[in-house]
PDB file of N, CA and C in Angstrom:
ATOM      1  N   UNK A   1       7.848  18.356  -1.722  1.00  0.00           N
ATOM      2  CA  UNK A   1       8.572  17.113  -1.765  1.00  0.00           C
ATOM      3  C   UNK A   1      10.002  17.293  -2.243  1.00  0.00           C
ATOM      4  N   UNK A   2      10.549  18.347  -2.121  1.00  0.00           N
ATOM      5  CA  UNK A   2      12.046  18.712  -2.485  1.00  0.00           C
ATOM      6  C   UNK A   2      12.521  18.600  -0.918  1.00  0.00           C
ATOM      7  N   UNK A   3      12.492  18.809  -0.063  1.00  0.00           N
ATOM      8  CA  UNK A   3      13.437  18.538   0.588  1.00  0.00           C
ATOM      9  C   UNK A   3      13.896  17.583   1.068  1.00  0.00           C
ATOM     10  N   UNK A   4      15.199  17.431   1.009  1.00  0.00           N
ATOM     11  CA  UNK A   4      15.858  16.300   1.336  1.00  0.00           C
ATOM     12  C   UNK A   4      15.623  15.183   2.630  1.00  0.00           C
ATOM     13  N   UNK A   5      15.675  16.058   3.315  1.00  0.00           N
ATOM     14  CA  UNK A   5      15.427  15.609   4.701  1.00  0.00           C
ATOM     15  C   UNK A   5      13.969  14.654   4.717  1.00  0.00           C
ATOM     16  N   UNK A   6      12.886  15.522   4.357  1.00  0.00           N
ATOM     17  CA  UNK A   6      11.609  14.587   4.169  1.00  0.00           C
ATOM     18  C   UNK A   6      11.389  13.219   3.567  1.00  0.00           C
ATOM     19  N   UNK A   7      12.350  13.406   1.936  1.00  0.00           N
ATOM     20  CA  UNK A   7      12.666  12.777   1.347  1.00  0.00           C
ATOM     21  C   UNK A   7      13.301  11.438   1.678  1.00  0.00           C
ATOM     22  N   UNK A   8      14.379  11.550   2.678  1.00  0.00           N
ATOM     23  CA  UNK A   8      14.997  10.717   4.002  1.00  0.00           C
ATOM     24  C   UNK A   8      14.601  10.192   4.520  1.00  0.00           C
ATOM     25  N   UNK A   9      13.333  10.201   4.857  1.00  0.00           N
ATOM     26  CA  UNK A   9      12.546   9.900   6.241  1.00  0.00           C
ATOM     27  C   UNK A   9      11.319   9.191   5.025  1.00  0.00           C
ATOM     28  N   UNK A  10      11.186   9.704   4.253  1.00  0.00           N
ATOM     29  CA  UNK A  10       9.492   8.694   3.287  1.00  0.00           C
ATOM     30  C   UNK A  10      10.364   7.477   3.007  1.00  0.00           C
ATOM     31  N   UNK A  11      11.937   7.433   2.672  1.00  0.00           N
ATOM     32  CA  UNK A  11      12.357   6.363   2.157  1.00  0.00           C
ATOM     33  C   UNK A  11      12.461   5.528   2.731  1.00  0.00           C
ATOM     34  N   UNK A  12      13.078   5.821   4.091  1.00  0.00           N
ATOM     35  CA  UNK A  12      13.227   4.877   5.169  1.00  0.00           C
ATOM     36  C   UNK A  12      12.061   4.383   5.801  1.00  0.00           C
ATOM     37  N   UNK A  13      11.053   4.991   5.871  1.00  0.00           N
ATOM     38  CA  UNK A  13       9.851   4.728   6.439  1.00  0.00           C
ATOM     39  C   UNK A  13       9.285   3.457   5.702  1.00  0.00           C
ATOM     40  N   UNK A  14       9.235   4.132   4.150  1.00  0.00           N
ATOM     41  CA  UNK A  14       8.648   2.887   3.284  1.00  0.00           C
ATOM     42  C   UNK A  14       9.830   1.633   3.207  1.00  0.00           C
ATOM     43  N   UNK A  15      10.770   2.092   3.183  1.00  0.00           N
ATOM     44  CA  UNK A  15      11.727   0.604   3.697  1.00  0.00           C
ATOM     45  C   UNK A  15      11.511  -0.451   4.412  1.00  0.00           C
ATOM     46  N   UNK A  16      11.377   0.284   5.677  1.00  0.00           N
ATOM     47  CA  UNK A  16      11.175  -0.386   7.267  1.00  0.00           C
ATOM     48  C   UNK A  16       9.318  -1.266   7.273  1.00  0.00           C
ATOM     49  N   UNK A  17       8.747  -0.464   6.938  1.00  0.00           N
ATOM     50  CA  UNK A  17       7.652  -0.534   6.263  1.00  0.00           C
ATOM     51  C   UNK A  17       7.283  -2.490   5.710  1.00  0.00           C
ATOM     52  N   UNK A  18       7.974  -2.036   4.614  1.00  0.00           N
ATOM     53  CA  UNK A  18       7.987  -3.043   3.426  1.00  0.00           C
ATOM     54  C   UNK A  18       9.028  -4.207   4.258  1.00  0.00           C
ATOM     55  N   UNK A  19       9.887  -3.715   4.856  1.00  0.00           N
ATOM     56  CA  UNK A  19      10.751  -4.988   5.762  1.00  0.00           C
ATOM     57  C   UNK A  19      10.195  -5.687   6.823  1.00  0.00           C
ATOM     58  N   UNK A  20       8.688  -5.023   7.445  1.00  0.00           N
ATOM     59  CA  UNK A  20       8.059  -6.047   8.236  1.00  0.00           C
ATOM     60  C   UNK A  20       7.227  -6.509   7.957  1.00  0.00           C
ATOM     61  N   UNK A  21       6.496  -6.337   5.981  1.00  0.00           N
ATOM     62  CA  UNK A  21       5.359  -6.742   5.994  1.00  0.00           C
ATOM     63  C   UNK A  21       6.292  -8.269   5.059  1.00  0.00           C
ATOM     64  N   UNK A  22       7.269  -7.954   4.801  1.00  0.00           N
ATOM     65  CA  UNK A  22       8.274  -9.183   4.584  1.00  0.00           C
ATOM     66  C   UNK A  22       8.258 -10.385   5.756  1.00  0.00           C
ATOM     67  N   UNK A  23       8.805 -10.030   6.710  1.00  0.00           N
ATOM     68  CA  UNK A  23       8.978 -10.924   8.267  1.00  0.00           C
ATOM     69  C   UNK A  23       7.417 -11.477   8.006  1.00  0.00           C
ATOM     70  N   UNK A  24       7.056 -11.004   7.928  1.00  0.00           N
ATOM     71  CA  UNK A  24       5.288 -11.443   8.522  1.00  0.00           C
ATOM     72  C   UNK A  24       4.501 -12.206   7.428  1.00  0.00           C
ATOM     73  N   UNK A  25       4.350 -11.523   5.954  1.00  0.00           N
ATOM     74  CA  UNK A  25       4.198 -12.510   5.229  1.00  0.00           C
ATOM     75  C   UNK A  25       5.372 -13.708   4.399  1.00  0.00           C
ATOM     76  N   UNK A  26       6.263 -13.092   4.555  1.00  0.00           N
ATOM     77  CA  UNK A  26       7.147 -13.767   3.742  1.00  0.00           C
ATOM     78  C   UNK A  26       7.337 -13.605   2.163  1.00  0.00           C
ATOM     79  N   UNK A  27       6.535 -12.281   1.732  1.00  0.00           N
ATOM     80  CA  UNK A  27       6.679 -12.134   0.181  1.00  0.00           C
ATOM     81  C   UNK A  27       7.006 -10.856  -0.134  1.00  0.00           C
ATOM     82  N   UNK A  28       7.389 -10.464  -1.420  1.00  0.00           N
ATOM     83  CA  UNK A  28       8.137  -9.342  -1.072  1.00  0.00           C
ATOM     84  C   UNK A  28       6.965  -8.248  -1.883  1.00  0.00           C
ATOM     85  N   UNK A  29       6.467  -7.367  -0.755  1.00  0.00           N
ATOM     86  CA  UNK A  29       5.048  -6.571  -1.089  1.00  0.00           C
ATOM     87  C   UNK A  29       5.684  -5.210  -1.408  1.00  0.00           C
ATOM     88  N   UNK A  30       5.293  -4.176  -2.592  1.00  0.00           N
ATOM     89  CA  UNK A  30       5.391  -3.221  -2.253  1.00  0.00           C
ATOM     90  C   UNK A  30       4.044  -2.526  -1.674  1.00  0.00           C
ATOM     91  N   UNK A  31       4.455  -1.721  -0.996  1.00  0.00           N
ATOM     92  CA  UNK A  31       2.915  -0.897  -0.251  1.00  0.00           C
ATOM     93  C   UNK A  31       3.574   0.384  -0.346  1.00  0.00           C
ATOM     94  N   UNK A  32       2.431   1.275  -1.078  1.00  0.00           N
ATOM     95  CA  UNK A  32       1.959   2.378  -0.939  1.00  0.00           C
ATOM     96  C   UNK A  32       1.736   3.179   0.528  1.00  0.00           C
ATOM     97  N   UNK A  33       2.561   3.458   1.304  1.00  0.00           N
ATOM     98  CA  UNK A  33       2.228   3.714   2.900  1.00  0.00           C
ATOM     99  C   UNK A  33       1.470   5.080   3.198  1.00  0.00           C
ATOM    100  N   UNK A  34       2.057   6.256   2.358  1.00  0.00           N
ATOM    101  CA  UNK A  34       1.838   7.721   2.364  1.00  0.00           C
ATOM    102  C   UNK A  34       1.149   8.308   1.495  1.00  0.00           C
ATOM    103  N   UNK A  35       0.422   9.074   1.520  1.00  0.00           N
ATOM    104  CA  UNK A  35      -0.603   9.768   0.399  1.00  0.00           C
ATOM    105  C   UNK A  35      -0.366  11.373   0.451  1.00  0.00           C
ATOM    106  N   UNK A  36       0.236  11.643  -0.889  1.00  0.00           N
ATOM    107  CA  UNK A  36      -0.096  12.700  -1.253  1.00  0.00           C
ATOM    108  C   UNK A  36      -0.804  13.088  -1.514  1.00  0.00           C
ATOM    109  N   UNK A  37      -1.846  14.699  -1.299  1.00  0.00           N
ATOM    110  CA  UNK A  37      -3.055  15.160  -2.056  1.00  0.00           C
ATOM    111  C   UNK A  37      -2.303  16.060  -2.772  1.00  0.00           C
ATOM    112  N   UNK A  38      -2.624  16.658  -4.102  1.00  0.00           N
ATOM    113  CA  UNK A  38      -2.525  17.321  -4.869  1.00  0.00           C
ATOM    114  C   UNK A  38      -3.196  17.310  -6.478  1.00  0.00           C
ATOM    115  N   UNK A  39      -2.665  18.686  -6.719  1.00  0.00           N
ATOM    116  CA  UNK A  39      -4.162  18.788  -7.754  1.00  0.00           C
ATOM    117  C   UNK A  39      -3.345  18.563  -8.902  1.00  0.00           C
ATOM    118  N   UNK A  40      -4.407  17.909  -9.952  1.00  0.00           N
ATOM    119  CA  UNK A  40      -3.613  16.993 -11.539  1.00  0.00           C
ATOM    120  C   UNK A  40      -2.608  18.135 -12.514  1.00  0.00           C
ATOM    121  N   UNK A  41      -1.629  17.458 -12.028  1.00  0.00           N
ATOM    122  CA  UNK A  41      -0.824  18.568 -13.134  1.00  0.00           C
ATOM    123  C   UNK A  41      -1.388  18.545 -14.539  1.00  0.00           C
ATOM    124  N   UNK A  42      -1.109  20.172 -15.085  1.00  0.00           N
ATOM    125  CA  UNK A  42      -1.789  20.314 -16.237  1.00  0.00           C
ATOM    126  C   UNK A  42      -1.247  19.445 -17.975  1.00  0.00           C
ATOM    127  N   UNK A  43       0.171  18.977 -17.377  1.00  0.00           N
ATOM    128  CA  UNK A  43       1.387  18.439 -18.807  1.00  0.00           C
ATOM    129  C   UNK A  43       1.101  16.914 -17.934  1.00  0.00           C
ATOM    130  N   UNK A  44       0.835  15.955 -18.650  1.00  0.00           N
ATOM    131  CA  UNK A  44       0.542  14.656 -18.206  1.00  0.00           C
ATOM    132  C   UNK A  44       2.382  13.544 -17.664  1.00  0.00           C
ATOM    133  N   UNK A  45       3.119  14.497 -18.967  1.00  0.00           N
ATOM    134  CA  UNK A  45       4.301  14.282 -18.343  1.00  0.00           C
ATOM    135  C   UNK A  45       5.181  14.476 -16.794  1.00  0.00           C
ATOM    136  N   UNK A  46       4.642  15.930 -16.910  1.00  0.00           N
ATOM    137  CA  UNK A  46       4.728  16.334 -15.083  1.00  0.00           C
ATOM    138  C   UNK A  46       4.010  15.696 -14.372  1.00  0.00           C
ATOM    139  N   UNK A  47       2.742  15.234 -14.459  1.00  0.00           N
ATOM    140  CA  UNK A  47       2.047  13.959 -13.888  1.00  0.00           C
ATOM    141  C   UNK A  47       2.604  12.565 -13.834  1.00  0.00           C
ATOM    142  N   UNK A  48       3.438  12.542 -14.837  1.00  0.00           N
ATOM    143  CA  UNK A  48       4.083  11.129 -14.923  1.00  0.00           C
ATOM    144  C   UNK A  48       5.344  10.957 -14.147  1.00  0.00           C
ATOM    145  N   UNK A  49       5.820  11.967 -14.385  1.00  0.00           N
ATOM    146  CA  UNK A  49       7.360  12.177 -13.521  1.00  0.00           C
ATOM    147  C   UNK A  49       7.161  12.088 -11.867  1.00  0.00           C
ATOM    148  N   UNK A  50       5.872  13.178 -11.549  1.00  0.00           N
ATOM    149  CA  UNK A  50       5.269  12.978  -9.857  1.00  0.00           C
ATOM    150  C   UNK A  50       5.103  11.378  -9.423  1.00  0.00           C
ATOM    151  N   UNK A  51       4.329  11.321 -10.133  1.00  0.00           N
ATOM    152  CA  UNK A  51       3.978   9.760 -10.067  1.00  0.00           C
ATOM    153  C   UNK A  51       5.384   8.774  -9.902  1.00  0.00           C
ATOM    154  N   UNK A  52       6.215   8.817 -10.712  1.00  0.00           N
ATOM    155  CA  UNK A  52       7.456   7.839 -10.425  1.00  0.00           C
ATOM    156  C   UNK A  52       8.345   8.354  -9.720  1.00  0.00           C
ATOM    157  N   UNK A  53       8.765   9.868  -9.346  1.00  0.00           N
ATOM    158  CA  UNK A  53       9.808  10.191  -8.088  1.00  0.00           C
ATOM    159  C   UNK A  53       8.818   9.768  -7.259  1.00  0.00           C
ATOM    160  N   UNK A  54       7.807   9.853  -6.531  1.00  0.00           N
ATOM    161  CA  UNK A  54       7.153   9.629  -5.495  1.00  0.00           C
ATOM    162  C   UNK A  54       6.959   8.230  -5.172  1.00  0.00           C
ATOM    163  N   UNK A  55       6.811   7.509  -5.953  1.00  0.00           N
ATOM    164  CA  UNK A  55       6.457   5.639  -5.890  1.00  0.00           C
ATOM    165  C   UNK A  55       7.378   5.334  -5.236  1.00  0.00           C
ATOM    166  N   UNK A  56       8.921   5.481  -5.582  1.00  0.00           N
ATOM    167  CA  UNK A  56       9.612   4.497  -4.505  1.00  0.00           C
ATOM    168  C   UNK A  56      10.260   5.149  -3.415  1.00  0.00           C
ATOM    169  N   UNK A  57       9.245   6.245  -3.298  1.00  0.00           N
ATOM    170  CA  UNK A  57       9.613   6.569  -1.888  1.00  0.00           C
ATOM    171  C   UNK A  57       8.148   6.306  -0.790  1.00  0.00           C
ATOM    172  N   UNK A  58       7.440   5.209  -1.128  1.00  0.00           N
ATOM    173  CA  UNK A  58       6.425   4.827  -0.784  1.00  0.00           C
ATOM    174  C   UNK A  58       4.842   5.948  -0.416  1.00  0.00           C
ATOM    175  N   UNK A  59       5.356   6.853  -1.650  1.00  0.00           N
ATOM    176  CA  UNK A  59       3.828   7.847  -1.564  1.00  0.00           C
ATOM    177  C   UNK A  59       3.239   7.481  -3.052  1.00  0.00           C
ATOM    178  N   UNK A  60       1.839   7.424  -2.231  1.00  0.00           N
ATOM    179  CA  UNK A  60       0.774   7.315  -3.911  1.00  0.00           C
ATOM    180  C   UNK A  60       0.361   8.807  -3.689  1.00  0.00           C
ATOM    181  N   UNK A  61      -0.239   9.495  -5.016  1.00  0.00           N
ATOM    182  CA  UNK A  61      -1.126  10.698  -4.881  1.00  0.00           C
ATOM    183  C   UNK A  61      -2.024  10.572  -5.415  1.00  0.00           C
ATOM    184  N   UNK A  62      -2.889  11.493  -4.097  1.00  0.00           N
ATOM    185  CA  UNK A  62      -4.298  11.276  -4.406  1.00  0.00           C
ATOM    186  C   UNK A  62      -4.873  12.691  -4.923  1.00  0.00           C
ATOM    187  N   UNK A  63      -5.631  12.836  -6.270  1.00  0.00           N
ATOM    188  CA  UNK A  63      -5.422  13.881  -7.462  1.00  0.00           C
ATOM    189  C   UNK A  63      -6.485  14.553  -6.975  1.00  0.00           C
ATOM    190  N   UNK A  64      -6.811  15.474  -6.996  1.00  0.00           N
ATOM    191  CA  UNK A  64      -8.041  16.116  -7.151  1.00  0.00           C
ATOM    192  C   UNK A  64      -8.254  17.265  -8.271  1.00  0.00           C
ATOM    193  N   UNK A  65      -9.096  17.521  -8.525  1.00  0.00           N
ATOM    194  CA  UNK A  65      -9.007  18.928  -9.945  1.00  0.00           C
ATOM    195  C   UNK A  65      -8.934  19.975  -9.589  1.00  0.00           C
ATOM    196  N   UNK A  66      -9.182  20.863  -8.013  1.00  0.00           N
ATOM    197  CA  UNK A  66      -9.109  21.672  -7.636  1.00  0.00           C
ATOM    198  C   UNK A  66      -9.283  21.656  -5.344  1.00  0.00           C
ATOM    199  N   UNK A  67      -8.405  22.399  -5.229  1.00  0.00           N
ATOM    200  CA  UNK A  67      -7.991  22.547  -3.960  1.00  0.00           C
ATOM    201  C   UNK A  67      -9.690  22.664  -2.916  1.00  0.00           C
ATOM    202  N   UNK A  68     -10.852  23.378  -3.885  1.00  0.00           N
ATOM    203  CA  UNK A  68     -12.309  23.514  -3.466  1.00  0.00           C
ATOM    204  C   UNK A  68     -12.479  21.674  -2.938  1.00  0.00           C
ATOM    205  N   UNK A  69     -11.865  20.799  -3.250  1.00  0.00           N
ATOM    206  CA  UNK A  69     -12.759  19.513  -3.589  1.00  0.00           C
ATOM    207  C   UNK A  69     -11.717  18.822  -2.545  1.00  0.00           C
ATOM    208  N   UNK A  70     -10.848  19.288  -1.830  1.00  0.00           N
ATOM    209  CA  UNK A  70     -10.410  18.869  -0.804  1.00  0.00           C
ATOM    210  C   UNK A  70     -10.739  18.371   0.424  1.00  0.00           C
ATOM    211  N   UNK A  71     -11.959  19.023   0.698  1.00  0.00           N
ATOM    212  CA  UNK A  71     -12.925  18.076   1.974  1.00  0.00           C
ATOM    213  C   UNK A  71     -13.384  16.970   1.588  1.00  0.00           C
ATOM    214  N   UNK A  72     -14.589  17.341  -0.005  1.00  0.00           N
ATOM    215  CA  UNK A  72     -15.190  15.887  -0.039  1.00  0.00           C
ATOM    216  C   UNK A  72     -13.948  14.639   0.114  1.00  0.00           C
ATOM    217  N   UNK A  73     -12.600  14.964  -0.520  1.00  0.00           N
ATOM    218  CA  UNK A  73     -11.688  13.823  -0.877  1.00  0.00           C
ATOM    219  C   UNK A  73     -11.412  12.994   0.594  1.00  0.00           C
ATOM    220  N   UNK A  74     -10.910  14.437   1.402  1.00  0.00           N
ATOM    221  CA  UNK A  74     -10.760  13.807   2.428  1.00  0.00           C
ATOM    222  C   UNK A  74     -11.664  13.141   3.383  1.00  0.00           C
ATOM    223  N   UNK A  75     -13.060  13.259   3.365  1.00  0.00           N
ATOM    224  CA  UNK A  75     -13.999  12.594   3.508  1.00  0.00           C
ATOM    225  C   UNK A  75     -14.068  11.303   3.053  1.00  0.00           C
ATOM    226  N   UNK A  76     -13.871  11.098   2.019  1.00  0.00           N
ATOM    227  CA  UNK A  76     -14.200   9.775   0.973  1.00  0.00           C
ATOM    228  C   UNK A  76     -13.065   8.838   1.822  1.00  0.00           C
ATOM    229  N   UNK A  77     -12.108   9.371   1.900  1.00  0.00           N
ATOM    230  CA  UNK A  77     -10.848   8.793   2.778  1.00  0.00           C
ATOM    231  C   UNK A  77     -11.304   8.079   3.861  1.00  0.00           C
ATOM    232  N   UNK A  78     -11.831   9.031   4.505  1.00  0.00           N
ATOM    233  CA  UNK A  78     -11.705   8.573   5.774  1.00  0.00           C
ATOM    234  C   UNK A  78     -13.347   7.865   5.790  1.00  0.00           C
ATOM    235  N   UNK A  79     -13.853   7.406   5.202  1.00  0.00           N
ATOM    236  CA  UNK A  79     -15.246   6.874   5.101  1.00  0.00           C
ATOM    237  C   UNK A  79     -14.696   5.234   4.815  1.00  0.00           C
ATOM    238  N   UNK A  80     -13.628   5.344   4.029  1.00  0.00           N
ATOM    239  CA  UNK A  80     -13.147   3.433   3.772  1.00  0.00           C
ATOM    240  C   UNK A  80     -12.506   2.970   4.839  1.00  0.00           C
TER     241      UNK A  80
END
C-alpha cells in the first residue's frame, strides 16, 4: 500500500464510490468499498496507524493471525 499510484486510484474509487451512494440516497455514507487481508501487526500501534492510513482511502482490513488461515477467511467471505 505504498505506492502512490494505487493509492490514487483507492481514493478516487472510494470518492466516486461514496458520490453515487450520495445521488441515490441522499445522505452522506461512508462505505468501506475494498478489503485488505493481512495478518495482525504485532505493536497495536502499527495496527492503529494501518487502520487509519487505510480508512479514508476506502479499505477496511480483514486480520487474520497467520497467512495458513487465509482460505478459511476467504471462504467465510465469500459464504455472506
Amino acid at each position: 500500500m505504498t505506492d502512490p499510484n494505487i493509492r490514487r486510484w483507492l481514493n478516487w474509487s472510494s470518492e466516486k464510490y461514496i458520490s453515487e451512494l450520495h445521488i441515490k440516497t441522499r445522505r452522506n455514507t461512508l462505505s468501506l468499498r475494498h478489503l485488505w487481508i493481512n495478518t495482525i501487526a504485532k505493536d497495536q500501534d502499527e495496527q492503529l496507524f494501518m487502520d487509519v492510513s487505510l480508512h479514508h482511502l476506502g479499505v477496511k482490513i480483514g486480520l487474520i493471525d497467520n497467512w495458513k488461515l487465509l482460505e478459511p477467511a476467504l471462504r467465510n467471505i465469500m459464504a455472506t
